[in-house]
PDB file of N, CA and C in Angstrom:
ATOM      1  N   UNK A   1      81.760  82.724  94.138  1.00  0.00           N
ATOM      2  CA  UNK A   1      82.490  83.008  95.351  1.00  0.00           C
ATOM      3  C   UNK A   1      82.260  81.910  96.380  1.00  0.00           C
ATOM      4  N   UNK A   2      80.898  81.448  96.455  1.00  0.00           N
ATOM      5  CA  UNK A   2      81.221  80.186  97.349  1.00  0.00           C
ATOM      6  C   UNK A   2      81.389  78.590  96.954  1.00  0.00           C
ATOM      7  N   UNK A   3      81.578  78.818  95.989  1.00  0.00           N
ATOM      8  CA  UNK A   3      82.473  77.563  95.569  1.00  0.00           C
ATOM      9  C   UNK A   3      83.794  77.438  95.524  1.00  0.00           C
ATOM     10  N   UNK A   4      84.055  78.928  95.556  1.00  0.00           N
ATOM     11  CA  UNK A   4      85.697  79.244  96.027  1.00  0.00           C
ATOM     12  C   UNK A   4      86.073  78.735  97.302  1.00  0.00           C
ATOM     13  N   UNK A   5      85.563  79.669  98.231  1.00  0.00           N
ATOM     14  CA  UNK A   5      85.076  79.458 100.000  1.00  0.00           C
ATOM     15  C   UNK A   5      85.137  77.953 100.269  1.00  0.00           C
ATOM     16  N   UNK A   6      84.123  77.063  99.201  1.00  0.00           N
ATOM     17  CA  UNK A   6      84.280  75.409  99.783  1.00  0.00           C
ATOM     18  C   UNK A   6      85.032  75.228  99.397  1.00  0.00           C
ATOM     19  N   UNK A   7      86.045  74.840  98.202  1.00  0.00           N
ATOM     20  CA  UNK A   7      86.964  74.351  97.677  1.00  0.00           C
ATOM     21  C   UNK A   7      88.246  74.900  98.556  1.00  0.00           C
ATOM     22  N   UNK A   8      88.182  75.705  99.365  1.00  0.00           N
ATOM     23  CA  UNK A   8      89.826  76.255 100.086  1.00  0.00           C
ATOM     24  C   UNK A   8      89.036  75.554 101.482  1.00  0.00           C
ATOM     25  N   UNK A   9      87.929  75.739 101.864  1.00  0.00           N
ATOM     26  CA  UNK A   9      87.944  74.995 103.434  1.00  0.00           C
ATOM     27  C   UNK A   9      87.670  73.352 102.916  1.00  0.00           C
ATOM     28  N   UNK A  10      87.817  72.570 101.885  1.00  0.00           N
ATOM     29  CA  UNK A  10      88.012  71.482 101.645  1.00  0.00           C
ATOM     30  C   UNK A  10      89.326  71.699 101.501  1.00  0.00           C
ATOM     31  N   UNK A  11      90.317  71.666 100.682  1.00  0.00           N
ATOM     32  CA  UNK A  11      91.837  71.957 100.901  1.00  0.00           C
ATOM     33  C   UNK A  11      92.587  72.480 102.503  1.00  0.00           C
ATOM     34  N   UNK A  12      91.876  73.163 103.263  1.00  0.00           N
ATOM     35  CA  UNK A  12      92.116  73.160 104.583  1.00  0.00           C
ATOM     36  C   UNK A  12      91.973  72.097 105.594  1.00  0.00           C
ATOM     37  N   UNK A  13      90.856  71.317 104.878  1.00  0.00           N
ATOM     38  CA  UNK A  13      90.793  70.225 105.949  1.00  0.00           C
ATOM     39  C   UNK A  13      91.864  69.140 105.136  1.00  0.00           C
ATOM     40  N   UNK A  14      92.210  68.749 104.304  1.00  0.00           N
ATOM     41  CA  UNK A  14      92.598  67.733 103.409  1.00  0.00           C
ATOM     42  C   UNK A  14      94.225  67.895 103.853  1.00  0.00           C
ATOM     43  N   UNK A  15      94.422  69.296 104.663  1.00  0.00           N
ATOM     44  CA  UNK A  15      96.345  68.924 104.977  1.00  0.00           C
ATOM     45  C   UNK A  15      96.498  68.809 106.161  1.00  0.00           C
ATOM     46  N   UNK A  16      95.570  68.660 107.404  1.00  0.00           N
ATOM     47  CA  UNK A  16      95.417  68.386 108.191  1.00  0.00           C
ATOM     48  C   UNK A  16      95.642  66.363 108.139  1.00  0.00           C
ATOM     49  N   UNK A  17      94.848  65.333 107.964  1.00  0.00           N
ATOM     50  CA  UNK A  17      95.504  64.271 107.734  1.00  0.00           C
ATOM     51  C   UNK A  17      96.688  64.064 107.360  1.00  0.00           C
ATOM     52  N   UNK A  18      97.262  64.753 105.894  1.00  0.00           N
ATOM     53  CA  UNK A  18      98.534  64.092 105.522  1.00  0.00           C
ATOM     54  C   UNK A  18      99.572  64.630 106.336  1.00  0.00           C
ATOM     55  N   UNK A  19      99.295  66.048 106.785  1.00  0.00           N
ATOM     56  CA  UNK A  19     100.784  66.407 107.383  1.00  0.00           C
ATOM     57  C   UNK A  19     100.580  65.769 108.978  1.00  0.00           C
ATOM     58  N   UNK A  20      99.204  65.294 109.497  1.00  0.00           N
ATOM     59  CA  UNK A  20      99.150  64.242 110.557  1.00  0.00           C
ATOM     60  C   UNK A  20      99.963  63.055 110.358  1.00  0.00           C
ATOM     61  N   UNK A  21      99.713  62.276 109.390  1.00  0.00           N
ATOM     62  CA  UNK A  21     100.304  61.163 109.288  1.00  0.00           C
ATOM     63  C   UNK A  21     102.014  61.020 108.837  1.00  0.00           C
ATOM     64  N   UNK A  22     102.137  62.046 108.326  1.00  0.00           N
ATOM     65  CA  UNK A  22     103.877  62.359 108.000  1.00  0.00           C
ATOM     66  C   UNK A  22     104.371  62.673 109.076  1.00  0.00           C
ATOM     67  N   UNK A  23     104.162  63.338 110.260  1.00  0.00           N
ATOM     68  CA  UNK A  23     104.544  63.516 111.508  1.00  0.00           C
ATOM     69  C   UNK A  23     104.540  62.120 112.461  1.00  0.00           C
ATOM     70  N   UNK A  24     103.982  61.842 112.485  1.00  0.00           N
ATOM     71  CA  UNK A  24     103.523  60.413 113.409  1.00  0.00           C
ATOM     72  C   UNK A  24     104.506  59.499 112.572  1.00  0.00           C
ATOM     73  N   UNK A  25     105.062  59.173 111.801  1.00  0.00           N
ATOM     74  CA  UNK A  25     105.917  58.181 110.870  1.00  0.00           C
ATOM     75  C   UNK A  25     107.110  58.790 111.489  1.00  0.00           C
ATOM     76  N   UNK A  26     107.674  59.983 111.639  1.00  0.00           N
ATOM     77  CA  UNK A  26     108.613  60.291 111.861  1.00  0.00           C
ATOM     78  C   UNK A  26     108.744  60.380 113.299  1.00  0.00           C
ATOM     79  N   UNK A  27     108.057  60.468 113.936  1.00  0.00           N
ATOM     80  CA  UNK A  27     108.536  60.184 115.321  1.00  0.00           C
ATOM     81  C   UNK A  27     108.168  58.560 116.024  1.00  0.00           C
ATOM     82  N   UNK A  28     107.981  57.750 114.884  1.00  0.00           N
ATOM     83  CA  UNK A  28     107.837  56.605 115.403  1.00  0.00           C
ATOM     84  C   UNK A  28     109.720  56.196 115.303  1.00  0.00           C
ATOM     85  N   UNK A  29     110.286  55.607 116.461  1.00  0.00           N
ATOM     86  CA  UNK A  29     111.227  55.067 116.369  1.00  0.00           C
ATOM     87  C   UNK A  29     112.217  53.563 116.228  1.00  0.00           C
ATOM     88  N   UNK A  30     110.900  53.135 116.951  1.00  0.00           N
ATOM     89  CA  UNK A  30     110.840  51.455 117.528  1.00  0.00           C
ATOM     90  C   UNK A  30     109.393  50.609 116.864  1.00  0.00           C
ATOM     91  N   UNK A  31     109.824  49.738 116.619  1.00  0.00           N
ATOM     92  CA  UNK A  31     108.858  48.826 115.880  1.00  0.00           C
ATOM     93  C   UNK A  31     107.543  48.470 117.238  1.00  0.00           C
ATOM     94  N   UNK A  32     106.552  48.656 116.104  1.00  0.00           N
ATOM     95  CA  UNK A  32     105.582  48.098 117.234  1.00  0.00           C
ATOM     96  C   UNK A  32     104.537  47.703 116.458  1.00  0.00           C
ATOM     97  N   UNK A  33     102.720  47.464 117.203  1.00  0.00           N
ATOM     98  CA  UNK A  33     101.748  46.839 116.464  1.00  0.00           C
ATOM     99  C   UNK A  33     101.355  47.967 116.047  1.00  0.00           C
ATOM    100  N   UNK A  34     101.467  48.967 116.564  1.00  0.00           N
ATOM    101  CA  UNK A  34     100.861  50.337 115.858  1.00  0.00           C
ATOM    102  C   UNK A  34     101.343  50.630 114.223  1.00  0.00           C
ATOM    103  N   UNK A  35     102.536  50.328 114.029  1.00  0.00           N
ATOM    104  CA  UNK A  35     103.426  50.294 112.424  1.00  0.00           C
ATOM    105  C   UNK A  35     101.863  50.023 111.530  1.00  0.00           C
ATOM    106  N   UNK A  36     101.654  48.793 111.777  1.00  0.00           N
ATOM    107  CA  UNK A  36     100.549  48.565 110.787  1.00  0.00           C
ATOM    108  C   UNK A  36      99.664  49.871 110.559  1.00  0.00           C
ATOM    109  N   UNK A  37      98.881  49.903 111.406  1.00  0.00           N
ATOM    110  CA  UNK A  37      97.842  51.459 111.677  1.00  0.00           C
ATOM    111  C   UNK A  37      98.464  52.560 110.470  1.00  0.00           C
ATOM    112  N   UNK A  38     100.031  53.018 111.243  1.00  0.00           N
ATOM    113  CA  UNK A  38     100.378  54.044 110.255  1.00  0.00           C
ATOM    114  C   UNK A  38     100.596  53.896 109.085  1.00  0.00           C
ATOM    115  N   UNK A  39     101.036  52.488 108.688  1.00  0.00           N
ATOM    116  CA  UNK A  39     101.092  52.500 107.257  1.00  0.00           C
ATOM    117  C   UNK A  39      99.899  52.470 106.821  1.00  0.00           C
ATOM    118  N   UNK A  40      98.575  51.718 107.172  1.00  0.00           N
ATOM    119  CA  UNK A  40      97.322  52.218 106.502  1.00  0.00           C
ATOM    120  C   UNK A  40      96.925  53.695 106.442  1.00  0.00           C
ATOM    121  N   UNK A  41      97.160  54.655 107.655  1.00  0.00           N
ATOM    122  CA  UNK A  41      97.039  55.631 107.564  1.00  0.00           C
ATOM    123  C   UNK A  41      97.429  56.187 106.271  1.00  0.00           C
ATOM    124  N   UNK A  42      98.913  56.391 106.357  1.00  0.00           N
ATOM    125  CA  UNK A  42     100.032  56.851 104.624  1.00  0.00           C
ATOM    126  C   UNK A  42      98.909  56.172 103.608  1.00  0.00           C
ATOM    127  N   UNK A  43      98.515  55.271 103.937  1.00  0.00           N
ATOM    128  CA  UNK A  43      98.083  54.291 102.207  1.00  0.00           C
ATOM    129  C   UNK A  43      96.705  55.423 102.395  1.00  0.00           C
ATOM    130  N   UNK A  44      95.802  55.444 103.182  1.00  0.00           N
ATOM    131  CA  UNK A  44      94.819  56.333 103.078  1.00  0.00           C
ATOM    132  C   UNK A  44      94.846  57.908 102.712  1.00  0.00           C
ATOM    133  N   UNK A  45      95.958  58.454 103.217  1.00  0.00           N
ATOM    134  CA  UNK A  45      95.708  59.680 103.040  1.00  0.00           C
ATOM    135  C   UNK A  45      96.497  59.810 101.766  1.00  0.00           C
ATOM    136  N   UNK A  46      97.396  59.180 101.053  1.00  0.00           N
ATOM    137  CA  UNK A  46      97.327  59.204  99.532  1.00  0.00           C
ATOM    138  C   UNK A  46      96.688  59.200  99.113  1.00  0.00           C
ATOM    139  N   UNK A  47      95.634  58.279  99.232  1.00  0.00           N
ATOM    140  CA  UNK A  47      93.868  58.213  98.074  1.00  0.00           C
ATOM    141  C   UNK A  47      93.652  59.347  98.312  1.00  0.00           C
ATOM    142  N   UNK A  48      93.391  59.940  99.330  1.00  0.00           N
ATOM    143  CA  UNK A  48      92.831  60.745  99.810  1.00  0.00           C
ATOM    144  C   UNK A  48      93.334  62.284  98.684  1.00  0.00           C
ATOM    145  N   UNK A  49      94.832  62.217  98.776  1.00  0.00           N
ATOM    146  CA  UNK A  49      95.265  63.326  97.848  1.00  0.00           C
ATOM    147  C   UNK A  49      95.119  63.043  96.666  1.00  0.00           C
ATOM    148  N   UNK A  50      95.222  61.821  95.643  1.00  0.00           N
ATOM    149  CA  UNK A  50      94.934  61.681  94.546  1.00  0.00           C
ATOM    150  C   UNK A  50      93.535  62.023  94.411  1.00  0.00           C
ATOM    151  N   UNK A  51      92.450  61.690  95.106  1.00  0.00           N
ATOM    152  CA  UNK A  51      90.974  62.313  94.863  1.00  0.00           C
ATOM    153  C   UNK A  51      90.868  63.643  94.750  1.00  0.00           C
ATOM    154  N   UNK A  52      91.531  64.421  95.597  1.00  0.00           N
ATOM    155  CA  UNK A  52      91.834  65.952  95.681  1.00  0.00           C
ATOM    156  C   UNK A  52      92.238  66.329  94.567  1.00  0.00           C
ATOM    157  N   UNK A  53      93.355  66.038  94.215  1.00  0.00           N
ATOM    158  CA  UNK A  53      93.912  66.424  92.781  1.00  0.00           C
ATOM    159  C   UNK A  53      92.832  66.173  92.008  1.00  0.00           C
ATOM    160  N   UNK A  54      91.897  65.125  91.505  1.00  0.00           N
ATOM    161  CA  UNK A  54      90.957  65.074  90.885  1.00  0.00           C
ATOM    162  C   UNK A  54      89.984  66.052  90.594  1.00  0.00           C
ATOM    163  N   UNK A  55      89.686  66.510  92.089  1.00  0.00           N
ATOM    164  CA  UNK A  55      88.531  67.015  92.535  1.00  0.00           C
ATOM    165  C   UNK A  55      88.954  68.172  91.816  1.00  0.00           C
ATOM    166  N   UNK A  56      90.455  69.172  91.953  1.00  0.00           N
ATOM    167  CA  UNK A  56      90.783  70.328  92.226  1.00  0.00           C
ATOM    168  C   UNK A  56      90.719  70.806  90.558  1.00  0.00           C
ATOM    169  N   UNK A  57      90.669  69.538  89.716  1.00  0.00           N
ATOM    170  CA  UNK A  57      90.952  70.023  88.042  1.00  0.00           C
ATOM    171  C   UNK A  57      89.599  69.461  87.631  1.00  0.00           C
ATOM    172  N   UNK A  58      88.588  69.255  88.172  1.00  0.00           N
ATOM    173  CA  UNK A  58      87.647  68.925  88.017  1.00  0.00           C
ATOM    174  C   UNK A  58      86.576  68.797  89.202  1.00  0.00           C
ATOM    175  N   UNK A  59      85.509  69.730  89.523  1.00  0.00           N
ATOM    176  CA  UNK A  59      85.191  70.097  90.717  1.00  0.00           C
ATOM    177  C   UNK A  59      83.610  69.627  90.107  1.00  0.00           C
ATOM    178  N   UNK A  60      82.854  68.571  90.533  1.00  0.00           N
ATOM    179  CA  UNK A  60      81.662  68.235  90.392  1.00  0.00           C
ATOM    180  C   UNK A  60      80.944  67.353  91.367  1.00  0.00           C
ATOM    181  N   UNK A  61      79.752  67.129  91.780  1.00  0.00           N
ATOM    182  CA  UNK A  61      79.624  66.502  92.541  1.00  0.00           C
ATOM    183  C   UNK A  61      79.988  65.132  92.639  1.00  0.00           C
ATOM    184  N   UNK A  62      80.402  64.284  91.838  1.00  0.00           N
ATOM    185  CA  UNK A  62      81.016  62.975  91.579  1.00  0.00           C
ATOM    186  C   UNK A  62      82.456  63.043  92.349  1.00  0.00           C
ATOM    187  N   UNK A  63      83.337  63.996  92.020  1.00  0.00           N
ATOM    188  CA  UNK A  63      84.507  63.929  92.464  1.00  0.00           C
ATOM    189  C   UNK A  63      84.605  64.387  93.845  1.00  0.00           C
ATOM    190  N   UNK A  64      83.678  65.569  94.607  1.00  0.00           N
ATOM    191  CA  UNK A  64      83.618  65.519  95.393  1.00  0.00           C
ATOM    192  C   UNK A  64      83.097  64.683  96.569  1.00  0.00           C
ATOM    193  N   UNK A  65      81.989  63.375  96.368  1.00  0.00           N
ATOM    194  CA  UNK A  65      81.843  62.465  96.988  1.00  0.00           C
ATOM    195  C   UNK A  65      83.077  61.543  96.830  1.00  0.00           C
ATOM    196  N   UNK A  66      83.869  61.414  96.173  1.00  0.00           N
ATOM    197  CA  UNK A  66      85.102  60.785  95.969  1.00  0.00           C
ATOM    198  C   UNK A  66      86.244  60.933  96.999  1.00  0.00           C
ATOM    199  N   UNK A  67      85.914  62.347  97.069  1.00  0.00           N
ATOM    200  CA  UNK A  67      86.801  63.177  98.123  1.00  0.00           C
ATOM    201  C   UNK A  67      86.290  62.985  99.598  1.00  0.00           C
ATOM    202  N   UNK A  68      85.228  63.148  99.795  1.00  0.00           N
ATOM    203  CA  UNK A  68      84.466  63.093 100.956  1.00  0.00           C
ATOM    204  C   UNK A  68      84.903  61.678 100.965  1.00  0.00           C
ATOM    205  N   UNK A  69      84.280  60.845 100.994  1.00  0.00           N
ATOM    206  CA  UNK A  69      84.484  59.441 100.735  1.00  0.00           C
ATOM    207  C   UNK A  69      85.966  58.811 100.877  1.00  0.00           C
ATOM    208  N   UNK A  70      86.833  59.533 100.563  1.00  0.00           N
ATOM    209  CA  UNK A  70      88.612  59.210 100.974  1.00  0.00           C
ATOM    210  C   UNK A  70      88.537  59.720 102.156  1.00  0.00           C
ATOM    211  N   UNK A  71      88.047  61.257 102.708  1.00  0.00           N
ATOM    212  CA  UNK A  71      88.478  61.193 103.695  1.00  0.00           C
ATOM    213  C   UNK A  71      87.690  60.800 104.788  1.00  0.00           C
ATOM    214  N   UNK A  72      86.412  60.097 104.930  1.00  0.00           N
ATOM    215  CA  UNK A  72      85.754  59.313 106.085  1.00  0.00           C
ATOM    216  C   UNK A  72      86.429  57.706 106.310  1.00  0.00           C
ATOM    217  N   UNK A  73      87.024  57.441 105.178  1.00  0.00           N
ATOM    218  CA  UNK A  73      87.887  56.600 105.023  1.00  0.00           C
ATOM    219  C   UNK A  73      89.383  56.458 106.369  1.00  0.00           C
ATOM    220  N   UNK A  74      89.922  57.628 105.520  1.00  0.00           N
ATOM    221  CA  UNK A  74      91.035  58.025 106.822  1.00  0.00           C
ATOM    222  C   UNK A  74      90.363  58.324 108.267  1.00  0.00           C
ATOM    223  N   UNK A  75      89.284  59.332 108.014  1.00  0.00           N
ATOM    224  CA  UNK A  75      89.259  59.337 109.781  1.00  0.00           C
ATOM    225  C   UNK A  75      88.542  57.892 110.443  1.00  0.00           C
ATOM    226  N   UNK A  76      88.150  57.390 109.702  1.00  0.00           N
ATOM    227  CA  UNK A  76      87.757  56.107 110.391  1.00  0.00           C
ATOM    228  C   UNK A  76      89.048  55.067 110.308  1.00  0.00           C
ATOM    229  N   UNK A  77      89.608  55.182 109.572  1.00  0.00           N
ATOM    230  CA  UNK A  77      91.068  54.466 109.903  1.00  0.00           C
ATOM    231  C   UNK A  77      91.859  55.242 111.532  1.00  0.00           C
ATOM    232  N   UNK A  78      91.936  56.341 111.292  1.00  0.00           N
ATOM    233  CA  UNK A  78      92.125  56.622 112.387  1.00  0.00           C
ATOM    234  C   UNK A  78      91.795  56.672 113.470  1.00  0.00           C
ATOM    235  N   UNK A  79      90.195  56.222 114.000  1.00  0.00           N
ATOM    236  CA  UNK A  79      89.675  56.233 115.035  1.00  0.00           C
ATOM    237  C   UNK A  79      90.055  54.728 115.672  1.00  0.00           C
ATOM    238  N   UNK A  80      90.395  53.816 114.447  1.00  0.00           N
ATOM    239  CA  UNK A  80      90.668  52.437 114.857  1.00  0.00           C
ATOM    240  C   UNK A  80      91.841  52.662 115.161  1.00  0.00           C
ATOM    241  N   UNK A  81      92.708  53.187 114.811  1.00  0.00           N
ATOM    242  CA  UNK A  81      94.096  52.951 115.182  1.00  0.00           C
ATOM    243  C   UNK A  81      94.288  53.639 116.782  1.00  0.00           C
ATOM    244  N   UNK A  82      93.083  54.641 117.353  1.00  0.00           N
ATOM    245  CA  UNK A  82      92.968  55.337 118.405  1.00  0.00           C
ATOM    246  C   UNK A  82      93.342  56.932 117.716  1.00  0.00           C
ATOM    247  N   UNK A  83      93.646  56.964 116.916  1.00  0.00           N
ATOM    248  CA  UNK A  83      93.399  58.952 116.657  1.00  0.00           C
ATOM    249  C   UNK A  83      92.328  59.587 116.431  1.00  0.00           C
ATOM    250  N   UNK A  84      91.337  58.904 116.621  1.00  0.00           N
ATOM    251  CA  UNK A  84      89.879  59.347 116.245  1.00  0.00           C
ATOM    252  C   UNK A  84      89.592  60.748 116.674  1.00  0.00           C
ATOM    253  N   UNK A  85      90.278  60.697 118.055  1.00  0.00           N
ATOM    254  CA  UNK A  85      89.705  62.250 118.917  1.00  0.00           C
ATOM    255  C   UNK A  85      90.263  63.222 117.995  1.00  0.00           C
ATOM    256  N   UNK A  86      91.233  63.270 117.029  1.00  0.00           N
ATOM    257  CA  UNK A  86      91.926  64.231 116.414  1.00  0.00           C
ATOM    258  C   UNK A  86      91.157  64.804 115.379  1.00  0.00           C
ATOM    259  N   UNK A  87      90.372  63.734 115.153  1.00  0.00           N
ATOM    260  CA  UNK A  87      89.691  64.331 113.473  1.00  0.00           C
ATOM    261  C   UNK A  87      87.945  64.575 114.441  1.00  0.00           C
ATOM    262  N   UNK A  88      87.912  64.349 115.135  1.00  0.00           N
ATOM    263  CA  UNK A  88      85.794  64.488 115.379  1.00  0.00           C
ATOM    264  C   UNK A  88      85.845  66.053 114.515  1.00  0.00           C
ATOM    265  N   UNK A  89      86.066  66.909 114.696  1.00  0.00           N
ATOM    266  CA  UNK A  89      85.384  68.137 113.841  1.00  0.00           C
ATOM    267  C   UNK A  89      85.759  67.999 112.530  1.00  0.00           C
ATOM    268  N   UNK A  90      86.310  67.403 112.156  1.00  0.00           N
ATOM    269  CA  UNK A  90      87.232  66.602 110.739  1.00  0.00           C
ATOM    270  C   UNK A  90      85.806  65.964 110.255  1.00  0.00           C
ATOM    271  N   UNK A  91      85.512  65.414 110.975  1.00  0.00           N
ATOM    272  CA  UNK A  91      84.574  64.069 110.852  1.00  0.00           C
ATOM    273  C   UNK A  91      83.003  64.677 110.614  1.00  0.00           C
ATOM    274  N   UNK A  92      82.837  65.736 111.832  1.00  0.00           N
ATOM    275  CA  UNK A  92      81.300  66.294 111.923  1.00  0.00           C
ATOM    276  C   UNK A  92      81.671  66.851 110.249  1.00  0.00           C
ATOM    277  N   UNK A  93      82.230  67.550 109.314  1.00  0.00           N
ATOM    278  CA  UNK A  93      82.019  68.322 108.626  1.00  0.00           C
ATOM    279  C   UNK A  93      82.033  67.131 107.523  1.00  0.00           C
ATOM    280  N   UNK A  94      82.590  66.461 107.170  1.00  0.00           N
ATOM    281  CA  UNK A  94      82.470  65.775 105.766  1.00  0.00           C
ATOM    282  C   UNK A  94      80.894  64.710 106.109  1.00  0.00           C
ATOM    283  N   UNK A  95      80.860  64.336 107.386  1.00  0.00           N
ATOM    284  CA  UNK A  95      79.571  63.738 107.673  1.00  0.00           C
ATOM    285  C   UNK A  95      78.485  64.314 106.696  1.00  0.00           C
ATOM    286  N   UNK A  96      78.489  65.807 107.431  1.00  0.00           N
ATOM    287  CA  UNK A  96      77.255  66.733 106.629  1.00  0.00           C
ATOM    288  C   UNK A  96      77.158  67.680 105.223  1.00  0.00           C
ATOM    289  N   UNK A  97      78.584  67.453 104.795  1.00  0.00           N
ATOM    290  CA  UNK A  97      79.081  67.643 103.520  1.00  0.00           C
ATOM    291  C   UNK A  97      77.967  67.563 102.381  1.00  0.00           C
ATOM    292  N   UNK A  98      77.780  68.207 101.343  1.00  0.00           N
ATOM    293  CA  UNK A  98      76.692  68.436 100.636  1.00  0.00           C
ATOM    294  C   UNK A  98      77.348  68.688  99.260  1.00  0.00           C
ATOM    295  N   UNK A  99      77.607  67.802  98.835  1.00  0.00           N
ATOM    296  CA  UNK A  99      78.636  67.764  97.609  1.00  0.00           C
ATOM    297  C   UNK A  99      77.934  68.422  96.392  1.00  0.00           C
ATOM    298  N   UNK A 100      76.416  68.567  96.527  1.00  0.00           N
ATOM    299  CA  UNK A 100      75.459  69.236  95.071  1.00  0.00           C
ATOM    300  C   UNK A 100      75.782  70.535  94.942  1.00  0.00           C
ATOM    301  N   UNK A 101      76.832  71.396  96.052  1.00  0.00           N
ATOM    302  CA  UNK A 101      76.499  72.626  96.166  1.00  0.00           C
ATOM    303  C   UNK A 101      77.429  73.078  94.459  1.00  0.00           C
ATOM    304  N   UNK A 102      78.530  71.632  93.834  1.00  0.00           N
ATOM    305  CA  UNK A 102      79.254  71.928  92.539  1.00  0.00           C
ATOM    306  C   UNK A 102      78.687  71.087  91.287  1.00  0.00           C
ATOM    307  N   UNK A 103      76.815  71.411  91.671  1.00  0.00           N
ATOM    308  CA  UNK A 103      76.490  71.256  90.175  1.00  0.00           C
ATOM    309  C   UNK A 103      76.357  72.192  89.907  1.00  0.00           C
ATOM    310  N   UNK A 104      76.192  71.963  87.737  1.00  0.00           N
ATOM    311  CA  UNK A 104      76.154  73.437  87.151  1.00  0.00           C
ATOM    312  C   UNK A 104      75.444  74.145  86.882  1.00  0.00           C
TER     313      UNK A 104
END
């Protein structure tokens, strides 16, 4: 049961970035220096879902540092680009993330 519990509040935090960054693309209208930012963003939070998918058909501590690891990735992409304030509780939780809790 609580490997259930982590695996859905890891999937809770994990659609928070992408449906961030799919929003922000779409209301960008006009070219600017920020373009760059978001397209790293998109390029990040793909890894980010391909690790997930990994993780989700195969749940071990390897794949979950994989996961963790994509997404400190994105929120630190995002703090450079200036969205940082969006993810800090994003951020406190994979910080202290404890990926052993899916050995067997």
């Amino acid at each position: 049961m609580k490997t259930i519990k982590s695996i859905m509040i890891l999937f809770m935090l994990l659609t928070v970035p992408v449906a961030f960054v799919s929003c922000e693309e779409e209301e960008t209208t006009e070219v600017s220096g920020n373009d760059v930012c978001l397209d790293q963003l998109e390029v990040l939070a793909d890894i980010l879902y391909e690790k997930t998918l990994i993780f989700s058909d195969n749940a071990t501590p390897s794949t979950c540092s994989a996961v963790r690891t994509a997404a400190l990735n994105l929120i630190n992409a995002a703090e450079d680009c200036g969205y940082g304030y969006l993810y800090q509780e994003q951020a406190d939780f994979w910080i202290d993330y404890d990926c052993s809790i899916f050995n067997d």
